[in-house]
N, C-alpha and C. Protein backbone atom coordinates (compact mmCIF):
# COMPACT_ATOMS: atom_id res chain seq x y z
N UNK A 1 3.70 1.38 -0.25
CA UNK A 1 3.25 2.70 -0.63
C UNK A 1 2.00 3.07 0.16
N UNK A 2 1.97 3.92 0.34
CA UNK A 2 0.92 4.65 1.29
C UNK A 2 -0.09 5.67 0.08
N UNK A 3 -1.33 5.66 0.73
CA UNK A 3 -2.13 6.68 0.34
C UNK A 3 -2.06 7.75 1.21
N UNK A 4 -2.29 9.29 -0.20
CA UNK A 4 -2.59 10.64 0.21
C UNK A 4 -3.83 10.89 -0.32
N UNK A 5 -4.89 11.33 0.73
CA UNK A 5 -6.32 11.80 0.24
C UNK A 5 -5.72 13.27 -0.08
N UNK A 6 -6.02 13.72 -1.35
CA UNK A 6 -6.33 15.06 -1.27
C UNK A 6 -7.25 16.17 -1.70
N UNK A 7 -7.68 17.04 -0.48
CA UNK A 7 -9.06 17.67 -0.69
C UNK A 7 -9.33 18.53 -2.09
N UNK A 8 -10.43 18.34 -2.58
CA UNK A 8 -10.67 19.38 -3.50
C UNK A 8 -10.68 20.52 -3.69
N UNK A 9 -10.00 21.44 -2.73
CA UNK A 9 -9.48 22.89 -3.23
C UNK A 9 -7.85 22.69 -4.16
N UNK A 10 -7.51 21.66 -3.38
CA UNK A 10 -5.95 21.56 -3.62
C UNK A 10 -6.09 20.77 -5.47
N UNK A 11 -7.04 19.73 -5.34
CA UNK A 11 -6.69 18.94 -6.57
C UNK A 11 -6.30 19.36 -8.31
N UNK A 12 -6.88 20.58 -8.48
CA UNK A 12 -6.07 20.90 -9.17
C UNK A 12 -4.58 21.28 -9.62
N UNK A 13 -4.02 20.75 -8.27
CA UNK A 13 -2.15 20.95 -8.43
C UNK A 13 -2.17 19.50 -8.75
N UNK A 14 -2.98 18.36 -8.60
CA UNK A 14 -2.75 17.32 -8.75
C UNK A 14 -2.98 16.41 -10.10
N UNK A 15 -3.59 17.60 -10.79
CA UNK A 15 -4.11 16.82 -12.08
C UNK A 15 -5.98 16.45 -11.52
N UNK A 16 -5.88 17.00 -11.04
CA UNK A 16 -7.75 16.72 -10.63
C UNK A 16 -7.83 15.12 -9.83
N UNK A 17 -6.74 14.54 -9.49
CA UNK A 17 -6.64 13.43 -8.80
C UNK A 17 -7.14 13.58 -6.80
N UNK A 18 -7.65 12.97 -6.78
CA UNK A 18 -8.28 12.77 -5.43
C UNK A 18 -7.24 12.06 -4.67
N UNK A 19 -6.78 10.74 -4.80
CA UNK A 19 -5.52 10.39 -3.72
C UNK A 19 -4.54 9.74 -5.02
N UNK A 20 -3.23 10.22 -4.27
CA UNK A 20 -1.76 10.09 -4.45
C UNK A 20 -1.31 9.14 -4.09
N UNK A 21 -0.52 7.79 -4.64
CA UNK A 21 0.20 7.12 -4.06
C UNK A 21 1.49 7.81 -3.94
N UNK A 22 1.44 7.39 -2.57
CA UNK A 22 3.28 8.28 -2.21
C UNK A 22 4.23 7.10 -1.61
N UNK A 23 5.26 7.31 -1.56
CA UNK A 23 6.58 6.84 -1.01
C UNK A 23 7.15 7.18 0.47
N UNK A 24 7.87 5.96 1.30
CA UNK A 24 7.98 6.93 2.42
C UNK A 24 7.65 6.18 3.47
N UNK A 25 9.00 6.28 4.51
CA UNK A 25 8.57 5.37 6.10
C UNK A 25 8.00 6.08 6.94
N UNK A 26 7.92 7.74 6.44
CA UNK A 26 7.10 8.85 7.64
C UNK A 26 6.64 10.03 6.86
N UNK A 27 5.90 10.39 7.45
CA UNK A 27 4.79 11.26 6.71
C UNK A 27 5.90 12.43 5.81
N UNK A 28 6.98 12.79 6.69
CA UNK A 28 7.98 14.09 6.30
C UNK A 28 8.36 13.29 4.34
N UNK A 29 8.65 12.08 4.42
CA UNK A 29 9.06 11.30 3.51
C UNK A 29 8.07 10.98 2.15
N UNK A 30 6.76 10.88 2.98
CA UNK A 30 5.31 10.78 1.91
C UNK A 30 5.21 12.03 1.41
N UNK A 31 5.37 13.26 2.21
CA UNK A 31 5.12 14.46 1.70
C UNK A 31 6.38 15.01 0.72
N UNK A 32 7.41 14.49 1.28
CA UNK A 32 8.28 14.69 -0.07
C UNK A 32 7.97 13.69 -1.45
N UNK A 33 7.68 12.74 -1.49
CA UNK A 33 6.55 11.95 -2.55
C UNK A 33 5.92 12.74 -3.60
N UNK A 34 5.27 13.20 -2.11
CA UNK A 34 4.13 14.03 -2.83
C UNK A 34 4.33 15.03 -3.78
N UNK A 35 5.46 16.08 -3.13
CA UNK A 35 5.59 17.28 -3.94
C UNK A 35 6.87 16.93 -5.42
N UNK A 36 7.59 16.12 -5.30
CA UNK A 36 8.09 15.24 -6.28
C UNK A 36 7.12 15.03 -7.45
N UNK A 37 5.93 14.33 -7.12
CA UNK A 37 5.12 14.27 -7.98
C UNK A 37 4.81 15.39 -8.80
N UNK A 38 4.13 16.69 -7.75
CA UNK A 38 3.36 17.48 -8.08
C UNK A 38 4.03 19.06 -7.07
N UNK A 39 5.05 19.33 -7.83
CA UNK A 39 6.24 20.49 -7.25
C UNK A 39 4.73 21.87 -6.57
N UNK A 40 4.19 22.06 -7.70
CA UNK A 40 2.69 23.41 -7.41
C UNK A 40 2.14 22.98 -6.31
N UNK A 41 2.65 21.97 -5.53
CA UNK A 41 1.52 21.91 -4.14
C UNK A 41 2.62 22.41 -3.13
N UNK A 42 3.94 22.52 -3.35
CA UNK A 42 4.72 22.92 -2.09
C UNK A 42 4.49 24.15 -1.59
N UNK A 43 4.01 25.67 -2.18
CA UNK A 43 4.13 26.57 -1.24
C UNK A 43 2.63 26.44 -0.87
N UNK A 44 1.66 25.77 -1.09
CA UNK A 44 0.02 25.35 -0.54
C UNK A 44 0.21 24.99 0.85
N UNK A 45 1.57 23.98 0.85
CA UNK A 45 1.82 22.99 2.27
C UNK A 45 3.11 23.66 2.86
N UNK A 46 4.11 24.26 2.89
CA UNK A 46 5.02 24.52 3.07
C UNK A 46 5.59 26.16 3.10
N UNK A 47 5.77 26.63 4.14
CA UNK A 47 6.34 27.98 4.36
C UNK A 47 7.33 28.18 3.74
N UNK A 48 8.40 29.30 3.76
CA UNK A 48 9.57 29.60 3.44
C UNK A 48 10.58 28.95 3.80
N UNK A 49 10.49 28.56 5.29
CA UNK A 49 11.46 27.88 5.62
C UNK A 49 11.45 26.71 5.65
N UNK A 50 10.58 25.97 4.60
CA UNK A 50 10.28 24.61 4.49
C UNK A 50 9.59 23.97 5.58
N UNK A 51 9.12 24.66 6.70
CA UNK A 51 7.78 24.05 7.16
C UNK A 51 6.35 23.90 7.39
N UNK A 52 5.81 22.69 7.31
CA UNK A 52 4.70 22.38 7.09
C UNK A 52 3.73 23.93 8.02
N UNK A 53 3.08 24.61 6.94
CA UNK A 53 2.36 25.53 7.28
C UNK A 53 1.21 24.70 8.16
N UNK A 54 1.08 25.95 9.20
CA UNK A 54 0.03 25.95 10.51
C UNK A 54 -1.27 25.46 10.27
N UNK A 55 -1.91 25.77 9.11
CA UNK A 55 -3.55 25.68 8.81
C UNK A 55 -3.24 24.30 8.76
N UNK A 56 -2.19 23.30 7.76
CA UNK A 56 -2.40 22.70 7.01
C UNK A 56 -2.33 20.91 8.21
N UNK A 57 -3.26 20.49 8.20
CA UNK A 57 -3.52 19.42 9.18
C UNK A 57 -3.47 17.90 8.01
N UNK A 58 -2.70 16.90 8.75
CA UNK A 58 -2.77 16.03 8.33
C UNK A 58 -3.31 14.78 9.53
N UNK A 59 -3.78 13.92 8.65
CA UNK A 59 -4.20 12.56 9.67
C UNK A 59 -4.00 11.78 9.43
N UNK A 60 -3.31 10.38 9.66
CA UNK A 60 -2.82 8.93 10.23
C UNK A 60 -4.34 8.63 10.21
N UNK A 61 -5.42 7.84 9.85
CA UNK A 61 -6.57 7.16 10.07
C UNK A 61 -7.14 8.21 11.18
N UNK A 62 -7.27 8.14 11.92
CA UNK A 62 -8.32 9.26 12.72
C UNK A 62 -7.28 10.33 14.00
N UNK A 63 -6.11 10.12 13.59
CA UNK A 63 -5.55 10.80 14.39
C UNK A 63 -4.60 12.03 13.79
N UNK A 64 -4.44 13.27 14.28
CA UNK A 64 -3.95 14.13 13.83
C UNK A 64 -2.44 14.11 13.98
N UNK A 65 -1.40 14.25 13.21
CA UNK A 65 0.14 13.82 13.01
C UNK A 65 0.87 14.47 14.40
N UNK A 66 -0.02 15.90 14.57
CA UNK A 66 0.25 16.79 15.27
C UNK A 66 0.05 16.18 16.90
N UNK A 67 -0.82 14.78 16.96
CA UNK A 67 -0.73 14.52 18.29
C UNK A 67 -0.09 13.43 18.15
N UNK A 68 0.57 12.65 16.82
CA UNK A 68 1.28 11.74 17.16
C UNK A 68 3.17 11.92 17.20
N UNK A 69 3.73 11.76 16.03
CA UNK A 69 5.26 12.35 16.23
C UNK A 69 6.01 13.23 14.86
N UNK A 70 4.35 14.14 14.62
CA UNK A 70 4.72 15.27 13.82
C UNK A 70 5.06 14.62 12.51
N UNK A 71 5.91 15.19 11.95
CA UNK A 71 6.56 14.57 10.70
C UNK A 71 7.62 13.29 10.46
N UNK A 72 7.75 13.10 12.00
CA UNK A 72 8.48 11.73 12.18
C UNK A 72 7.36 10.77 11.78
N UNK A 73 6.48 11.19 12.23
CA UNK A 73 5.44 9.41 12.06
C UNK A 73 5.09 8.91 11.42
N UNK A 74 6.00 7.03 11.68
CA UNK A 74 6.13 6.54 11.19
C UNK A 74 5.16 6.03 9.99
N UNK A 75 4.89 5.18 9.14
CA UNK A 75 3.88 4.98 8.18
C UNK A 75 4.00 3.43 7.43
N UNK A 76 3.07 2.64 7.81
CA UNK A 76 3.71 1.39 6.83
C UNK A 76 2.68 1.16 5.53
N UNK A 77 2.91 0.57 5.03
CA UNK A 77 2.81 -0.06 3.54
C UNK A 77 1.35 0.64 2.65
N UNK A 78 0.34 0.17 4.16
CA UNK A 78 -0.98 1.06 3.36
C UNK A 78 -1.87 1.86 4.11
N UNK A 79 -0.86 2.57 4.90
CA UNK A 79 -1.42 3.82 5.59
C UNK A 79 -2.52 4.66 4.97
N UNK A 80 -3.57 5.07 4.98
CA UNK A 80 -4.11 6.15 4.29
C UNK A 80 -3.62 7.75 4.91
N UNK A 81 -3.14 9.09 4.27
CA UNK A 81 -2.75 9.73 4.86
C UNK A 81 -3.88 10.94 4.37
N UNK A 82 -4.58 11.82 4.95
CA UNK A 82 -5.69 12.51 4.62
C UNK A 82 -5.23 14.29 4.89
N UNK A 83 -5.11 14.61 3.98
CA UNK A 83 -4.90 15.97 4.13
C UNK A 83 -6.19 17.26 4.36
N UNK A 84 -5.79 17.87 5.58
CA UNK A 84 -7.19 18.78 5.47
C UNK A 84 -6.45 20.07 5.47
N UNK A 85 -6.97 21.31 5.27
CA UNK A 85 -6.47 22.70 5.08
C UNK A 85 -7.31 22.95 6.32
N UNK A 86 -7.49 23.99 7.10
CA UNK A 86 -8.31 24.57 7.81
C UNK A 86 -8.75 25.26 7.45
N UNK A 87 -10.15 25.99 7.17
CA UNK A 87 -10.53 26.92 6.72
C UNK A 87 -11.18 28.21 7.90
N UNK A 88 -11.14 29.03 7.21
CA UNK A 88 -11.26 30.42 8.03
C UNK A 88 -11.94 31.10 7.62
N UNK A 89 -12.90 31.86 8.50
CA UNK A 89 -14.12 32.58 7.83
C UNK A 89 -14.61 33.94 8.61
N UNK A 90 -15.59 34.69 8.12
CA UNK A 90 -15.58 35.80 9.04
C UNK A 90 -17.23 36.15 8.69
């Protein structure tokens, strides 16, 4: 099982929980975990057409998913997986 950090805007879909143990040989797999758990976080992370919305950045230990193999990548036993939102301001 892998860990999901998740940030405190989101934690209230989570029950006020900070990290998630999830399920899953690749992140696409942890994130289905995830929303299994806790269904109110899917349109937070997920567009219409079921993909992972643009803002929403995830990281493998210090690397962004987006430079490794997206939602393929891979994940073993006690990955930490860290979710960040991007935020936007004016």
């Amino acid at each position: 099982m892998s860990i999901l950090k998740i940030p405190t805007p989101l934690r209230s879909y989570t029950d006020g929980r900070a990290e998630v143990t999830v399920n899953g040989g690749t992140v696409a797999s942890a994130l289905s975990s995830l929303i299994e758990q806790h269904p109110a976080l899917k349109p937070h992370l997920f567009n219409e057409q079921g993909e992972l919305r643009a803002f929403v950045n995830l990281f493998l230990g210090e690397h962004n998913i987006k430079d490794l193999q997206g939602l393929d990548t891979p994940l073993s036993e006690n990955d930490r997986l860290i979710l960040i939102p991007s935020i936007a301001g004016g």
